[in-house]
PDB file of N, CA and C in Angstrom:
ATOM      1  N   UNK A   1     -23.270 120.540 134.272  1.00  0.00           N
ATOM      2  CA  UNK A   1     -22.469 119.451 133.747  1.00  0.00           C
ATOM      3  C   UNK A   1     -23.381 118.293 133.387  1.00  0.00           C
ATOM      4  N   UNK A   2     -23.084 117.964 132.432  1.00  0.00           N
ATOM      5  CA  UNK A   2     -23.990 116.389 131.627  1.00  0.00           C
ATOM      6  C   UNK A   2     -23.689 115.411 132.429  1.00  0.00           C
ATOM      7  N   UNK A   3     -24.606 114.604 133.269  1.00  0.00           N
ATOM      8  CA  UNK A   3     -24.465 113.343 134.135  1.00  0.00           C
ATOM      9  C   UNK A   3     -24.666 112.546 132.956  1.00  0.00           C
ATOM     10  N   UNK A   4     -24.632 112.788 131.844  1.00  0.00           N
ATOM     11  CA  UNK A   4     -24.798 111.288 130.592  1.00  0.00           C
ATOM     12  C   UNK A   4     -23.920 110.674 130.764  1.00  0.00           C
ATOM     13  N   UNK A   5     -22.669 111.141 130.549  1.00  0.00           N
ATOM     14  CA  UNK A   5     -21.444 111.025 130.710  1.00  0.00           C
ATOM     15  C   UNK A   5     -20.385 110.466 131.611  1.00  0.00           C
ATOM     16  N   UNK A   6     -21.164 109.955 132.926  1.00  0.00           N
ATOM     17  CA  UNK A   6     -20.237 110.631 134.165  1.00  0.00           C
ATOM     18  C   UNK A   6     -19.689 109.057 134.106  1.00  0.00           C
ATOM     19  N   UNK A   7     -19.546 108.000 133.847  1.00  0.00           N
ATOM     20  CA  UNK A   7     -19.324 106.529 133.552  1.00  0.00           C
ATOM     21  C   UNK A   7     -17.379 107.117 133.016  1.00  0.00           C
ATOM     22  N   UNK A   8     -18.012 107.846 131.876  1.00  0.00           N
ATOM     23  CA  UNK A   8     -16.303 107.901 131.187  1.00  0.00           C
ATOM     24  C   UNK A   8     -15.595 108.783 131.344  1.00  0.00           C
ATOM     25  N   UNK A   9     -15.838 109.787 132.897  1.00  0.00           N
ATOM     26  CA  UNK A   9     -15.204 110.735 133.577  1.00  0.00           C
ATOM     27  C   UNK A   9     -13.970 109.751 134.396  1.00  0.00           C
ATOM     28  N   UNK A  10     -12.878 110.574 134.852  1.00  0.00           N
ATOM     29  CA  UNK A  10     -11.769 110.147 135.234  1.00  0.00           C
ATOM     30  C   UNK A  10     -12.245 110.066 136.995  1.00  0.00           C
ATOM     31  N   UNK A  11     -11.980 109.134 137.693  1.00  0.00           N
ATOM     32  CA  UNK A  11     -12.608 108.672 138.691  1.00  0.00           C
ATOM     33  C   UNK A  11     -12.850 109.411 139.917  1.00  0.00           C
ATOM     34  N   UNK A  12     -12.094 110.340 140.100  1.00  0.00           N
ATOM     35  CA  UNK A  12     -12.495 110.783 141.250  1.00  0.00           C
ATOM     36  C   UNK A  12     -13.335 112.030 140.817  1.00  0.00           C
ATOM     37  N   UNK A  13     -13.471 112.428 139.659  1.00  0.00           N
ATOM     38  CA  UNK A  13     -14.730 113.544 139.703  1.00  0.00           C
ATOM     39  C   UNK A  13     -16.029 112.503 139.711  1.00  0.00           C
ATOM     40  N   UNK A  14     -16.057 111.366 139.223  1.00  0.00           N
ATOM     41  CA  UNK A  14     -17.132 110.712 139.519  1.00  0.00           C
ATOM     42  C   UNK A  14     -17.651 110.664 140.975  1.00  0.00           C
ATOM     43  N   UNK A  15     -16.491 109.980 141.825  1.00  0.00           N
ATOM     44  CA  UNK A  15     -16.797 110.229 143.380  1.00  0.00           C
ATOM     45  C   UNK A  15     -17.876 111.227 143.604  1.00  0.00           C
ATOM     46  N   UNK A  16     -16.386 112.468 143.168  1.00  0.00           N
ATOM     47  CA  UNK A  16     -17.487 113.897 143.790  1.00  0.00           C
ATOM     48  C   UNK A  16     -18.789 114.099 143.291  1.00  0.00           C
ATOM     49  N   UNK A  17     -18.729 113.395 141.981  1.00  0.00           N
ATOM     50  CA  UNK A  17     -20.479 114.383 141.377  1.00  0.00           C
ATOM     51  C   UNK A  17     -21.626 113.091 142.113  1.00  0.00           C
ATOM     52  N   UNK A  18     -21.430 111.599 142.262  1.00  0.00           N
ATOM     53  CA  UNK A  18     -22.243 110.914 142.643  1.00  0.00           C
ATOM     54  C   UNK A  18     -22.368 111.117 144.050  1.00  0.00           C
ATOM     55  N   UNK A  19     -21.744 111.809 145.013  1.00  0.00           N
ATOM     56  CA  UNK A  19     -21.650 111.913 146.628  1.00  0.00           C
ATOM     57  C   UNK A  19     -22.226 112.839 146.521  1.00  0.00           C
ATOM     58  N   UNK A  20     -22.059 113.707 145.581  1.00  0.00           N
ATOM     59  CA  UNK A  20     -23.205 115.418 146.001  1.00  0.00           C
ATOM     60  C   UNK A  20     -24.681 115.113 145.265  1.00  0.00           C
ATOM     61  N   UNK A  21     -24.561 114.496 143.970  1.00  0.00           N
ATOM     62  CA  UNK A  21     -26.030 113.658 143.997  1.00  0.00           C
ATOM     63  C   UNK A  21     -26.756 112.848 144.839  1.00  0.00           C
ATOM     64  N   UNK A  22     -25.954 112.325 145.534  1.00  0.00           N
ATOM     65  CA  UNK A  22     -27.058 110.958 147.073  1.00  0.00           C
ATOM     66  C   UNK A  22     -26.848 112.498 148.217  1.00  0.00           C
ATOM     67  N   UNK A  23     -26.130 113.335 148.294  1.00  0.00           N
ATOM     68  CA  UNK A  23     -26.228 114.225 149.416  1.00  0.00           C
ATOM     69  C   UNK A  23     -27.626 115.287 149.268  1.00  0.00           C
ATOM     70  N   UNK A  24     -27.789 115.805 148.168  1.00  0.00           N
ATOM     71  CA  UNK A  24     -28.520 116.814 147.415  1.00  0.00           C
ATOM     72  C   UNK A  24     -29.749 116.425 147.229  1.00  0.00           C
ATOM     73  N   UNK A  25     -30.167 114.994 146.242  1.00  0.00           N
ATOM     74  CA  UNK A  25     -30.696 114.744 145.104  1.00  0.00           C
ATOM     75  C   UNK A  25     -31.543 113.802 145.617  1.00  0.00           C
ATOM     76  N   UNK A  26     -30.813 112.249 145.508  1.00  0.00           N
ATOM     77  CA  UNK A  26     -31.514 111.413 146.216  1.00  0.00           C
ATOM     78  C   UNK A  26     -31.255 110.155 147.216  1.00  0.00           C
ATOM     79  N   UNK A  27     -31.948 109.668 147.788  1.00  0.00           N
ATOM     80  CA  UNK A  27     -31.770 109.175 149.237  1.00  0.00           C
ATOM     81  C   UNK A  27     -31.178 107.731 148.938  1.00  0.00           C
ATOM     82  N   UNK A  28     -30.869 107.265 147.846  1.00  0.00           N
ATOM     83  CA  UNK A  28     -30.384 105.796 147.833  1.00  0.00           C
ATOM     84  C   UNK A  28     -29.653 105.804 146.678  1.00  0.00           C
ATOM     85  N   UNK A  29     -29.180 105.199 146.173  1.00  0.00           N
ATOM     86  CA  UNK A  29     -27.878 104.778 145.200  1.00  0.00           C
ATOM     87  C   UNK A  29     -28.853 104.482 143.813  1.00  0.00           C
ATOM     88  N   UNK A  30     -30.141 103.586 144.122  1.00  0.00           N
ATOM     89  CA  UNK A  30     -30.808 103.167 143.350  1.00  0.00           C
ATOM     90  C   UNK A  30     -31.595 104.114 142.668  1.00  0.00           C
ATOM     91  N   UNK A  31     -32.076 105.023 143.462  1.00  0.00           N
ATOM     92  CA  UNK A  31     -32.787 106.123 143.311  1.00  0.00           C
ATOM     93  C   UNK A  31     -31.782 106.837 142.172  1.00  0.00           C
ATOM     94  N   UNK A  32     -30.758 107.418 142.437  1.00  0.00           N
ATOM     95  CA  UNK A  32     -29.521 108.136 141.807  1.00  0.00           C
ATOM     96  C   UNK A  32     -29.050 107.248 140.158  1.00  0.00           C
ATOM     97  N   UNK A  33     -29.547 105.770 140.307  1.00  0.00           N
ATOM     98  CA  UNK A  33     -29.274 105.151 138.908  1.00  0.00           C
ATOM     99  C   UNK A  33     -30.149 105.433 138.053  1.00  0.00           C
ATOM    100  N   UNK A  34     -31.431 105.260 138.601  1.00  0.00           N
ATOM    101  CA  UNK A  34     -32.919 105.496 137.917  1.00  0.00           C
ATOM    102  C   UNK A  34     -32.951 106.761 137.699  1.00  0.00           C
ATOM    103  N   UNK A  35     -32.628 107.860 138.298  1.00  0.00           N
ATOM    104  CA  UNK A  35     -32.975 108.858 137.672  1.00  0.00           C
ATOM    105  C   UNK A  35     -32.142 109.497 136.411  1.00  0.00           C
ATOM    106  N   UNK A  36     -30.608 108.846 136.783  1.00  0.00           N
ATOM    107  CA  UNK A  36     -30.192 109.475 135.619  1.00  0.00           C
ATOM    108  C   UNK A  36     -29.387 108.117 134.888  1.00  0.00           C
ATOM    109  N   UNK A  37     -30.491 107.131 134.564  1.00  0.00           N
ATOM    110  CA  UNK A  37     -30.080 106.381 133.654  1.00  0.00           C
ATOM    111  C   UNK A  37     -28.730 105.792 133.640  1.00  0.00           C
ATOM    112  N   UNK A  38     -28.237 105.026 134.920  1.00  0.00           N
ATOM    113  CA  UNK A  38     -26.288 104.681 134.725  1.00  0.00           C
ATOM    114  C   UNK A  38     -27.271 103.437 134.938  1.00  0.00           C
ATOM    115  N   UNK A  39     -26.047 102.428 134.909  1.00  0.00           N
ATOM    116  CA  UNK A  39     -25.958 101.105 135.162  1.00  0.00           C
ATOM    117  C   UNK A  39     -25.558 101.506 136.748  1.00  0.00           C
ATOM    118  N   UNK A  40     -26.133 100.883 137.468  1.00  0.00           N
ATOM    119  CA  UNK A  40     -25.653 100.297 139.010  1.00  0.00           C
ATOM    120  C   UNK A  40     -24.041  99.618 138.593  1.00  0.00           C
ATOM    121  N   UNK A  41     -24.200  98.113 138.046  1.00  0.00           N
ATOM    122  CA  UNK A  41     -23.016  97.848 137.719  1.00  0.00           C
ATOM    123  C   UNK A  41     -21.885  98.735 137.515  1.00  0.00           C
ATOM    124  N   UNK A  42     -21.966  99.102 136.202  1.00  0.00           N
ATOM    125  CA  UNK A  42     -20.704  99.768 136.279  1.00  0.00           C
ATOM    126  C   UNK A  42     -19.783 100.961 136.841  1.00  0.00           C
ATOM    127  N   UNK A  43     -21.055 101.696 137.360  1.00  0.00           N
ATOM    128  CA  UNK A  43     -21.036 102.548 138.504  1.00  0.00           C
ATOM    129  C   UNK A  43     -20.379 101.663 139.728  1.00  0.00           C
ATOM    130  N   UNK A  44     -21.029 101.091 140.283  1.00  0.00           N
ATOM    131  CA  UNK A  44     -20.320  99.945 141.316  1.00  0.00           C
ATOM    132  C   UNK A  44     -19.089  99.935 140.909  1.00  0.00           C
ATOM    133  N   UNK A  45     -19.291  99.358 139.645  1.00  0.00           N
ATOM    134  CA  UNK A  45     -17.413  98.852 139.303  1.00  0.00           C
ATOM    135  C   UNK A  45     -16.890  99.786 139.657  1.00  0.00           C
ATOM    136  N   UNK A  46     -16.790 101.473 139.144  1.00  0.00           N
ATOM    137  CA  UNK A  46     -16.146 102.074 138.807  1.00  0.00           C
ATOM    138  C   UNK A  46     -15.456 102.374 140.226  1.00  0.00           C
ATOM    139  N   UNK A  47     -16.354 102.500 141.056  1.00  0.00           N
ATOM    140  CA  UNK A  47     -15.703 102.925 142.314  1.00  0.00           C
ATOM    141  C   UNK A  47     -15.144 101.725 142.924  1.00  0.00           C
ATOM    142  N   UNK A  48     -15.638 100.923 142.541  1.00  0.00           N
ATOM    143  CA  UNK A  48     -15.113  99.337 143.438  1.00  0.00           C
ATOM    144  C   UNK A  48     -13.133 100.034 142.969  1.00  0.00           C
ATOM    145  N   UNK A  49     -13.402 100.046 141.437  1.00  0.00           N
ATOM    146  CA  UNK A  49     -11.482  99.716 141.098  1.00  0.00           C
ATOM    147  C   UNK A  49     -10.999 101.255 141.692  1.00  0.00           C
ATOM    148  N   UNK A  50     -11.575 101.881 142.503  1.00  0.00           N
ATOM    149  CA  UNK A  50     -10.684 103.361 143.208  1.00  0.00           C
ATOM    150  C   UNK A  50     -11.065 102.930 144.697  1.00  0.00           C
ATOM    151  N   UNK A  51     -11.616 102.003 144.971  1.00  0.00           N
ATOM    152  CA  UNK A  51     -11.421 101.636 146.430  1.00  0.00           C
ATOM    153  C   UNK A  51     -12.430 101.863 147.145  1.00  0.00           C
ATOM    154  N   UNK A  52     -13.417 102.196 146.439  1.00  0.00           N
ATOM    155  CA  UNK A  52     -14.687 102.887 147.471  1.00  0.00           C
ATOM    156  C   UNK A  52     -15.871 101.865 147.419  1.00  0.00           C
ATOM    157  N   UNK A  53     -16.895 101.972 148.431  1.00  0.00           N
ATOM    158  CA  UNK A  53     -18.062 101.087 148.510  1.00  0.00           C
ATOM    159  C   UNK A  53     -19.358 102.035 148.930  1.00  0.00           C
ATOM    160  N   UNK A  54     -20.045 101.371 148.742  1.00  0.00           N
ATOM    161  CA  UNK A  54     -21.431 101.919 148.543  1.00  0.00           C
ATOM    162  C   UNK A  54     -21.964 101.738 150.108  1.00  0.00           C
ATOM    163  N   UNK A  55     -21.640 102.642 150.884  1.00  0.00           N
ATOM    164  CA  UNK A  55     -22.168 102.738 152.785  1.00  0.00           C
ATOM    165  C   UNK A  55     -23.863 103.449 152.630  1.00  0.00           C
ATOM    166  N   UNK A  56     -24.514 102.542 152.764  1.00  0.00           N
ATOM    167  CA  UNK A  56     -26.432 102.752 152.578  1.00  0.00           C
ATOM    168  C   UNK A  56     -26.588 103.737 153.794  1.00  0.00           C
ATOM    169  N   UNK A  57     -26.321 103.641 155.141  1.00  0.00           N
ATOM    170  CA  UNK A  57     -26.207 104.243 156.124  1.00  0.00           C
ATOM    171  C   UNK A  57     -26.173 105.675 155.978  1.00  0.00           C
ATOM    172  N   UNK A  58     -25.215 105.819 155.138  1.00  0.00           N
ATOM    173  CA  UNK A  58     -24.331 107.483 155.227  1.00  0.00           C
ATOM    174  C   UNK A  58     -24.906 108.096 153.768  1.00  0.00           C
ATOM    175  N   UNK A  59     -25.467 106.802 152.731  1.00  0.00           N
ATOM    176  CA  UNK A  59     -25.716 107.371 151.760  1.00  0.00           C
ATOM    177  C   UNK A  59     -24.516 108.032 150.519  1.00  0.00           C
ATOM    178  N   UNK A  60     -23.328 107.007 150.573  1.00  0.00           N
ATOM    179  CA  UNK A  60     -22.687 107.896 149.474  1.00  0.00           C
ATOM    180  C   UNK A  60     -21.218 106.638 150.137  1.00  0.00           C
ATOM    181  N   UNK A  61     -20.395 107.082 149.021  1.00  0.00           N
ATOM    182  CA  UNK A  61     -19.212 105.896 148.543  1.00  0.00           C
ATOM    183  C   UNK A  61     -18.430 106.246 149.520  1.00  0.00           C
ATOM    184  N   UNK A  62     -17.509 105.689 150.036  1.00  0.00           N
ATOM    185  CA  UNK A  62     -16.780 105.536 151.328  1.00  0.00           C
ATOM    186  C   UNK A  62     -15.268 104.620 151.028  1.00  0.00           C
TER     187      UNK A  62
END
């Protein structure tokens, strides 16, 4: 599946594909922007407006 994309996916497959990327892939949120080119921002946003936050601890949206 194309992570180009994953910004204008319907929100909760975003959840899933960015939680199995920080689980899998890589160890920080930042790491996971840089490699595949998203905005932090709107990534943030996206999950901010479905209720979720970015837990550094656990590594993945909560």
């Amino acid at each position: 599946m194309e992570i180009n994309n994953l910004l204008n996916m319907d929100g909760n497959i975003v959840l899933g594909i960015v939680n199995e990327r920080l689980r899998l892939e890589c160890s920080t949120v930042e790491e996971l922007v840089s490699r595949y080119e998203l905005d932090f921002n709107e990534l943030n946003q996206k999950m901010e407006d479905l209720g979720y936050h970015y837990d550094p601890i656990n590594n993945q949206f909560k």
